[in-house]
N, C-alpha and C. Protein backbone atom coordinates (compact mmCIF):
# COMPACT_ATOMS: atom_id res chain seq x y z
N UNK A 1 91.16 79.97 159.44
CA UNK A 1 89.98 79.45 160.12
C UNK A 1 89.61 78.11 159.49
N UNK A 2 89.38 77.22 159.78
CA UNK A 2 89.12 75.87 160.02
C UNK A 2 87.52 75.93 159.53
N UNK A 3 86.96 74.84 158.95
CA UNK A 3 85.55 74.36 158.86
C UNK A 3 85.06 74.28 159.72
N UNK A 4 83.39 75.26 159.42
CA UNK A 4 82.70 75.31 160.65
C UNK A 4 81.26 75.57 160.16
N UNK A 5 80.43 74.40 160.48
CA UNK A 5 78.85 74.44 159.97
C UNK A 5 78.13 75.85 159.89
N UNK A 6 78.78 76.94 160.76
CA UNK A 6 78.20 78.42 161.04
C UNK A 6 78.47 78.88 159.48
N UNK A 7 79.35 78.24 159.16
CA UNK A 7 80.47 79.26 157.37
C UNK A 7 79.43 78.16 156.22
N UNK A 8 78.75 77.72 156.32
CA UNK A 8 78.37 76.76 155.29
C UNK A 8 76.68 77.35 154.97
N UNK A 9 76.31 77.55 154.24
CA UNK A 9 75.23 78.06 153.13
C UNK A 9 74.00 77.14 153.85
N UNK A 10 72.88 77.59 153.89
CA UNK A 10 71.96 77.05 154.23
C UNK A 10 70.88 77.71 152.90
N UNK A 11 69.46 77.32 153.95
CA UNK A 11 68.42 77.40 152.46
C UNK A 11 68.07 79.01 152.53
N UNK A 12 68.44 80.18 153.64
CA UNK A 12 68.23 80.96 153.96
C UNK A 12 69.44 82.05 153.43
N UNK A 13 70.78 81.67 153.12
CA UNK A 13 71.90 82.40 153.70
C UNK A 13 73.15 81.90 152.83
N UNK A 14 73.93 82.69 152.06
CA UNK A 14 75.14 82.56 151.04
C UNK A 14 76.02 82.74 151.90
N UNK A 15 76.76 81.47 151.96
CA UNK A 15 77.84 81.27 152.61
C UNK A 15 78.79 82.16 152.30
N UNK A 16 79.99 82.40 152.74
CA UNK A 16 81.22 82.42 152.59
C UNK A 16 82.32 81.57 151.76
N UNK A 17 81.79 79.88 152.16
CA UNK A 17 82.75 79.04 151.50
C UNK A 17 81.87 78.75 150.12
N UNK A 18 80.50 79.16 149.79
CA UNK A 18 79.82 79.33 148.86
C UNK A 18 80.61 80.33 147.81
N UNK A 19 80.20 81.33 148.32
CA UNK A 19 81.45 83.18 148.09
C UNK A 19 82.20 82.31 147.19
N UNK A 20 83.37 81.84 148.09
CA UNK A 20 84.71 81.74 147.49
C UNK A 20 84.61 80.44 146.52
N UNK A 21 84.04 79.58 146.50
CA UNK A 21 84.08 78.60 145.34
C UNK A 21 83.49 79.15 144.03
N UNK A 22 82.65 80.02 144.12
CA UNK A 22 82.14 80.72 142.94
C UNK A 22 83.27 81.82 142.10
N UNK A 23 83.78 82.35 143.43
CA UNK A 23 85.05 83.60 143.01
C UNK A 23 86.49 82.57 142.82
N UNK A 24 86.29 81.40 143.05
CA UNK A 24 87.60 80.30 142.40
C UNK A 24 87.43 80.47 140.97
N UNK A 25 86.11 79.91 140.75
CA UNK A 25 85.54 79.47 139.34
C UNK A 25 85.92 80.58 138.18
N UNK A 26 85.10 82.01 138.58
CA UNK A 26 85.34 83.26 137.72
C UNK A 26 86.35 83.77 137.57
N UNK A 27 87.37 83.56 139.04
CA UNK A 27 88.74 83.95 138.52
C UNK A 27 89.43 83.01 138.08
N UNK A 28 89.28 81.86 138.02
CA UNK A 28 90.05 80.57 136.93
C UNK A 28 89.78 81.35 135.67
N UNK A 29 88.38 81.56 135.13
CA UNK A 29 88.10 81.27 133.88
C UNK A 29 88.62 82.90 132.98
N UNK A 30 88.75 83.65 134.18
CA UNK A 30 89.19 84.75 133.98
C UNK A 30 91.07 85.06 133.57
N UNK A 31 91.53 84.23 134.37
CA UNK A 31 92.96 84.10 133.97
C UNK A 31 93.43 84.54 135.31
N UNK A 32 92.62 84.95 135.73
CA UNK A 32 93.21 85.63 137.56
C UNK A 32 93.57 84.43 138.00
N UNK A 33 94.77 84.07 138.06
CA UNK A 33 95.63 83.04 138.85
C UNK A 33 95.52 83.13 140.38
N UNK A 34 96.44 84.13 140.53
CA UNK A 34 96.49 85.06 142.04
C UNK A 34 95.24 84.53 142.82
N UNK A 35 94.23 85.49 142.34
CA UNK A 35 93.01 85.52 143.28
C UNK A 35 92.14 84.40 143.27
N UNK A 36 92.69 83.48 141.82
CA UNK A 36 91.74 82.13 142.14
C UNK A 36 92.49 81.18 143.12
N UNK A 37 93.49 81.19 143.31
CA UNK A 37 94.46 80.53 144.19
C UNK A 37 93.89 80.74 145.80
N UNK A 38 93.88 82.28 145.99
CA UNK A 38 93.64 82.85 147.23
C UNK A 38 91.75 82.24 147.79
N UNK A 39 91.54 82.39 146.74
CA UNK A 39 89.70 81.93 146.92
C UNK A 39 89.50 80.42 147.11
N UNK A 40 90.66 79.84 146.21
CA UNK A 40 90.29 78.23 146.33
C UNK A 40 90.85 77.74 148.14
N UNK A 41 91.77 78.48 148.47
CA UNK A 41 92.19 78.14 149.65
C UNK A 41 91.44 78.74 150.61
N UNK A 42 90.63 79.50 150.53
CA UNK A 42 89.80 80.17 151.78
C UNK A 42 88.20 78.73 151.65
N UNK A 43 87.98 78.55 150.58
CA UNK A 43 87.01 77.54 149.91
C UNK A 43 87.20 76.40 151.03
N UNK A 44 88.57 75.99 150.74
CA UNK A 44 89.13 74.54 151.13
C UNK A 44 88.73 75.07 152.52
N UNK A 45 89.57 75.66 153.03
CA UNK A 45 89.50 75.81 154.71
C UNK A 45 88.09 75.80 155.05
N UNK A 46 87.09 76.29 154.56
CA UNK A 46 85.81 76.73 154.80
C UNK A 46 85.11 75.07 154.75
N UNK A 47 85.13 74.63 153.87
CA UNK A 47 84.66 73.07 153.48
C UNK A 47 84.71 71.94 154.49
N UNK A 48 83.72 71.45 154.62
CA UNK A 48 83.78 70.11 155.50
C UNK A 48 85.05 69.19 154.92
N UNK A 49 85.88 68.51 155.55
CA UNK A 49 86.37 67.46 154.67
C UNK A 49 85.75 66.23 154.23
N UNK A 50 84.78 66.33 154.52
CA UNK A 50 83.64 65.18 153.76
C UNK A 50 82.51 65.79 152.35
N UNK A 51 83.22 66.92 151.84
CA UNK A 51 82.72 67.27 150.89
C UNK A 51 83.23 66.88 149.51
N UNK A 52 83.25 66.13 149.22
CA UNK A 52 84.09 65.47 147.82
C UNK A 52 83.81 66.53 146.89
N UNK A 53 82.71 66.74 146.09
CA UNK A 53 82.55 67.54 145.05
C UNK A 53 83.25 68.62 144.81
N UNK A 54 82.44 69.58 146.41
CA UNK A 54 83.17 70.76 146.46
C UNK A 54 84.83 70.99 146.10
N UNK A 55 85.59 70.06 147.09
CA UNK A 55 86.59 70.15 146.97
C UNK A 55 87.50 69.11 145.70
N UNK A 56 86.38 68.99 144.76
CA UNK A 56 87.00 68.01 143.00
C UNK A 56 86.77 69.07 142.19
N UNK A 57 85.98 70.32 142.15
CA UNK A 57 85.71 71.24 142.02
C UNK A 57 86.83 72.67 141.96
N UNK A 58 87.34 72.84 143.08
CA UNK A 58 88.06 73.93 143.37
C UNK A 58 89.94 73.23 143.26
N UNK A 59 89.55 71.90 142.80
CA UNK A 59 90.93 71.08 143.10
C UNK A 59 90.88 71.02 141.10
N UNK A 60 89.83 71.44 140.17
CA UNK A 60 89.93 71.05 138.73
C UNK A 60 90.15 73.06 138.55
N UNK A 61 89.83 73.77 139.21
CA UNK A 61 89.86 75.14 139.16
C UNK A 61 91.56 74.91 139.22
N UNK A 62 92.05 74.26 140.09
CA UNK A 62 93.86 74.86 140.91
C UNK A 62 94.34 74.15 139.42
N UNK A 63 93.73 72.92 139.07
CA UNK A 63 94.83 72.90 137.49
C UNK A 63 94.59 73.57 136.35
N UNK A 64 93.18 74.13 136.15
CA UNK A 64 93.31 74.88 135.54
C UNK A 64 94.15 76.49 135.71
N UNK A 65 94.11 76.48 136.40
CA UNK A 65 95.43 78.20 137.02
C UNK A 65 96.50 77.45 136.36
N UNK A 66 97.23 76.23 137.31
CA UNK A 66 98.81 75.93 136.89
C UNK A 66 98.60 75.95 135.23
N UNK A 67 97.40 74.95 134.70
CA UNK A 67 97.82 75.38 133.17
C UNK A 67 97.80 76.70 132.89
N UNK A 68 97.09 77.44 133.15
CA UNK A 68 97.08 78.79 132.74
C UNK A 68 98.40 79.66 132.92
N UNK A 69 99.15 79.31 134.10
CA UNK A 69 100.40 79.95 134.22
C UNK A 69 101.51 79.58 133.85
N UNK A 70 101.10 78.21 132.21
CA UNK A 70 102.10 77.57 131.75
C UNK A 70 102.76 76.37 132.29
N UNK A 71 102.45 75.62 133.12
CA UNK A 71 102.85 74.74 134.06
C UNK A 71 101.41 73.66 133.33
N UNK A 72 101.65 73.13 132.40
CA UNK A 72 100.87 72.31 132.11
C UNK A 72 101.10 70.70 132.32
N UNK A 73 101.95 70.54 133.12
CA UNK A 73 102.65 69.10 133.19
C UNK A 73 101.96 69.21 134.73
N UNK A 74 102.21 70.18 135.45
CA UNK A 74 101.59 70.42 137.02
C UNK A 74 99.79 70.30 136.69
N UNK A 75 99.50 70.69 135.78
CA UNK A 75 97.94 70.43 135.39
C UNK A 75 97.37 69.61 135.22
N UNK A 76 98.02 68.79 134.77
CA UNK A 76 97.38 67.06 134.17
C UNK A 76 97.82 66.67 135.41
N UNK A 77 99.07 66.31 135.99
CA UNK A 77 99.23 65.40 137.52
C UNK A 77 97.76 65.90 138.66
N UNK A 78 97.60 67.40 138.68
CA UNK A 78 96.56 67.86 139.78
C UNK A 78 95.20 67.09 139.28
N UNK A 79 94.96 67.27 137.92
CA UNK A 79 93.42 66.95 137.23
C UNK A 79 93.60 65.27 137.50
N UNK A 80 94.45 64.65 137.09
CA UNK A 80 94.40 63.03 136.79
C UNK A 80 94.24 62.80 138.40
N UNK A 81 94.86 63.24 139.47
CA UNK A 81 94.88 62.76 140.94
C UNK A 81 93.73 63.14 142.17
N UNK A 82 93.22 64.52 140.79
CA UNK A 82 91.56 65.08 141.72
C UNK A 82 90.85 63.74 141.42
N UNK A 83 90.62 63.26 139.92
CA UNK A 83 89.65 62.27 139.67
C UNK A 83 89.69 60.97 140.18
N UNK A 84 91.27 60.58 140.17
CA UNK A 84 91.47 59.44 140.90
C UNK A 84 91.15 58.72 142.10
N UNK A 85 90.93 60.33 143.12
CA UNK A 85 90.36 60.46 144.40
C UNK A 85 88.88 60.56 144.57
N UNK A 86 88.12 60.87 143.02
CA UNK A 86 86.34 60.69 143.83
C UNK A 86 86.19 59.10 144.44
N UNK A 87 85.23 59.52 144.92
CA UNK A 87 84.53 57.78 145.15
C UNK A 87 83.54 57.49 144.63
N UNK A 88 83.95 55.84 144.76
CA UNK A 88 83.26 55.60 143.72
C UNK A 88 81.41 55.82 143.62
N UNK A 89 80.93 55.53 142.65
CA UNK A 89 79.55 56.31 142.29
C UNK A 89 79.42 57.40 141.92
């Protein structure tokens, strides 16, 4: 499913793509590779593509997994190319 203002958190109501950026975060820090993988990609899909943060966020979560699963050369290229991409300000 594709981004859709209905899936996005208001001042009333916990999103879904809310859900899953939080369950990226805990299962990064947790070591859950797997399920932070699975959450960051339901996240992404859920996300406007005009959300920078969100998605510098769940894009510093995906290198932290590859480091975590030993792939630390895949970690620094993901982290150095999330930051490269904010804009500026």
């Amino acid at each position: 499913m594709r981004y859709s203002a209905s899936r996005s958190d208001t001042w009333l109501t916990y999103g879904e793509q809310k859900h899953h950026v939080h369950l990226s975060h805990a299962f990064t820090t947790l070591m859950d590779t797997r399920r932070a993988f699975e959450s960051q990609q339901r996240a992404l899909e859920l996300s406007a593509p005009t959300s920078s943060m969100t998605r510098t966020l769940l894009n510093i979560d995906a290198a932290a997994c590859f480091h975590h699963n030993g792939d630390t050369e895949q970690a620094c290229h993901r982290a150095v190319a999330t930051l490269a991409a904010l804009p500026d300000g």
